[in-house]
Protein backbone atom coordinates (compact mmCIF):
# COMPACT_ATOMS: atom_id res chain seq x y z
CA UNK A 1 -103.54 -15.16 -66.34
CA UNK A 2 -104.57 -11.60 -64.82
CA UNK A 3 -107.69 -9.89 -66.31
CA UNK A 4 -108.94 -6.39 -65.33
CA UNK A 5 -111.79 -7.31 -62.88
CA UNK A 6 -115.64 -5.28 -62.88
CA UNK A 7 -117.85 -5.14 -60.69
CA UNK A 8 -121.41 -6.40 -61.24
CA UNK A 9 -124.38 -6.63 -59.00
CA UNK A 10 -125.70 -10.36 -59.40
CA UNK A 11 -129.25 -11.71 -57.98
CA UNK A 12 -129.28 -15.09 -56.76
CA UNK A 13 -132.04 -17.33 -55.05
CA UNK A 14 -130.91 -17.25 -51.47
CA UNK A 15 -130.77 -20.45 -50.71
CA UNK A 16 -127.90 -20.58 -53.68
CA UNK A 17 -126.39 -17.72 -52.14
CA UNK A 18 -126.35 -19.92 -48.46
CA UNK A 19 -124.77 -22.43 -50.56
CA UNK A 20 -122.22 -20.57 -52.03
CA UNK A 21 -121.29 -19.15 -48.76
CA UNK A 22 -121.09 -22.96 -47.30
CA UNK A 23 -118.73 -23.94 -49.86
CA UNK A 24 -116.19 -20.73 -50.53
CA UNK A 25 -116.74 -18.22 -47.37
CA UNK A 26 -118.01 -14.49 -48.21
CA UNK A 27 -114.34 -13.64 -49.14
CA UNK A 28 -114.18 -16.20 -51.87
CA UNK A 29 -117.42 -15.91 -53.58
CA UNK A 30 -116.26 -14.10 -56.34
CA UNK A 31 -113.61 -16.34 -57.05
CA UNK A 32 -115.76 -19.43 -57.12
CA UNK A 33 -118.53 -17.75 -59.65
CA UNK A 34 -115.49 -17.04 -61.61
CA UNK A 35 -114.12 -20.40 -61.81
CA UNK A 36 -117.76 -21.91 -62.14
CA UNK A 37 -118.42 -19.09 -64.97
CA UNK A 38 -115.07 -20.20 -67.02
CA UNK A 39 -115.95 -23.97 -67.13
CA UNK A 40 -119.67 -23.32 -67.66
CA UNK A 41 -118.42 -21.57 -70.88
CA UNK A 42 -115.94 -23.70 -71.72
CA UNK A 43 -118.20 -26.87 -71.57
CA UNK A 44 -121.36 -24.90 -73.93
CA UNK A 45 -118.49 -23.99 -76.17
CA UNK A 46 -117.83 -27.56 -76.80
CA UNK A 47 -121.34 -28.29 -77.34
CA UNK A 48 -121.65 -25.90 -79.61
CA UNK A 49 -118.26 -27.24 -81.62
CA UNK A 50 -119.84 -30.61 -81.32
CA UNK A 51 -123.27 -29.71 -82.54
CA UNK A 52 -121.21 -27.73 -85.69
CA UNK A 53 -119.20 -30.82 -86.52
CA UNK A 54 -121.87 -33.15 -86.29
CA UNK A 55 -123.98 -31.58 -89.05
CA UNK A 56 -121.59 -30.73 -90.68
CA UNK A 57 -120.62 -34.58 -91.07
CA UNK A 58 -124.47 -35.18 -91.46
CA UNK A 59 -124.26 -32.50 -94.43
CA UNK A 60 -121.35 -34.20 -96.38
CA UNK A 61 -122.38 -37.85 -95.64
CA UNK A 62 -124.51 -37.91 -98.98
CA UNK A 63 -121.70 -36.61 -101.32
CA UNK A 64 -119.62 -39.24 -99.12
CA UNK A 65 -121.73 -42.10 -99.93
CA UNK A 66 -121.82 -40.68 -103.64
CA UNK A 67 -117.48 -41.13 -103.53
CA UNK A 68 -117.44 -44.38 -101.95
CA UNK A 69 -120.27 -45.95 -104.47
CA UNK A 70 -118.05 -44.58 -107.55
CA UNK A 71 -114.88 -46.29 -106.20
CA UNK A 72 -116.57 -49.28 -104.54
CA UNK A 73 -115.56 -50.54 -108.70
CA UNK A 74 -112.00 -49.91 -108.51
CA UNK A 75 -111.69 -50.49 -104.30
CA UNK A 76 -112.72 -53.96 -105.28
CA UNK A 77 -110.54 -54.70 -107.95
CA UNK A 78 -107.84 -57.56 -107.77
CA UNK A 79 -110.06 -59.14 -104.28
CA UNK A 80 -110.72 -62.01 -106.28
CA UNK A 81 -106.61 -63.47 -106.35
CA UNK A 82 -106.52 -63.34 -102.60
């Protein structure tokens, strides 16, 4: 996958920066905050999906418990011959 690359100036703590430069070089910074950008956004945009999901179970689970209460009747039917 090849994206058009910018330029942007970035301010970082400089022990991070000492870090950074300990782990990928000078010459592969960029690369690395790339990489590290990607996942960072992939993983909040599965929090987010998971937060979404979860109420929106938490939003049906009344009219759930509404179905299952007006078939528990018919669900049940027939138990008694086993």
């Amino acid at each position: 996958m090849h994206t058009e690359t910018v330029r942007i100036n970035v301010t970082l703590p400089r022990d991070l920066l000492e870090s950074l430069n300990l782990i990928a070089g000078p010459r592969a910074r960029s690369r690395l905050i790339s990489e590290s950008l990607r996942e960072y956004i992939r993983e909040m945009q599965k929090v987010k999906l998971e937060k979404q999901l979860e109420e929106g179970y938490r939003a049906s689970a009344k009219e759930n418990i509404t179905l299952v209460h007006e078939f528990e009747t018919v669900d049940l039917e027939g138990w008694d011959e086993y």
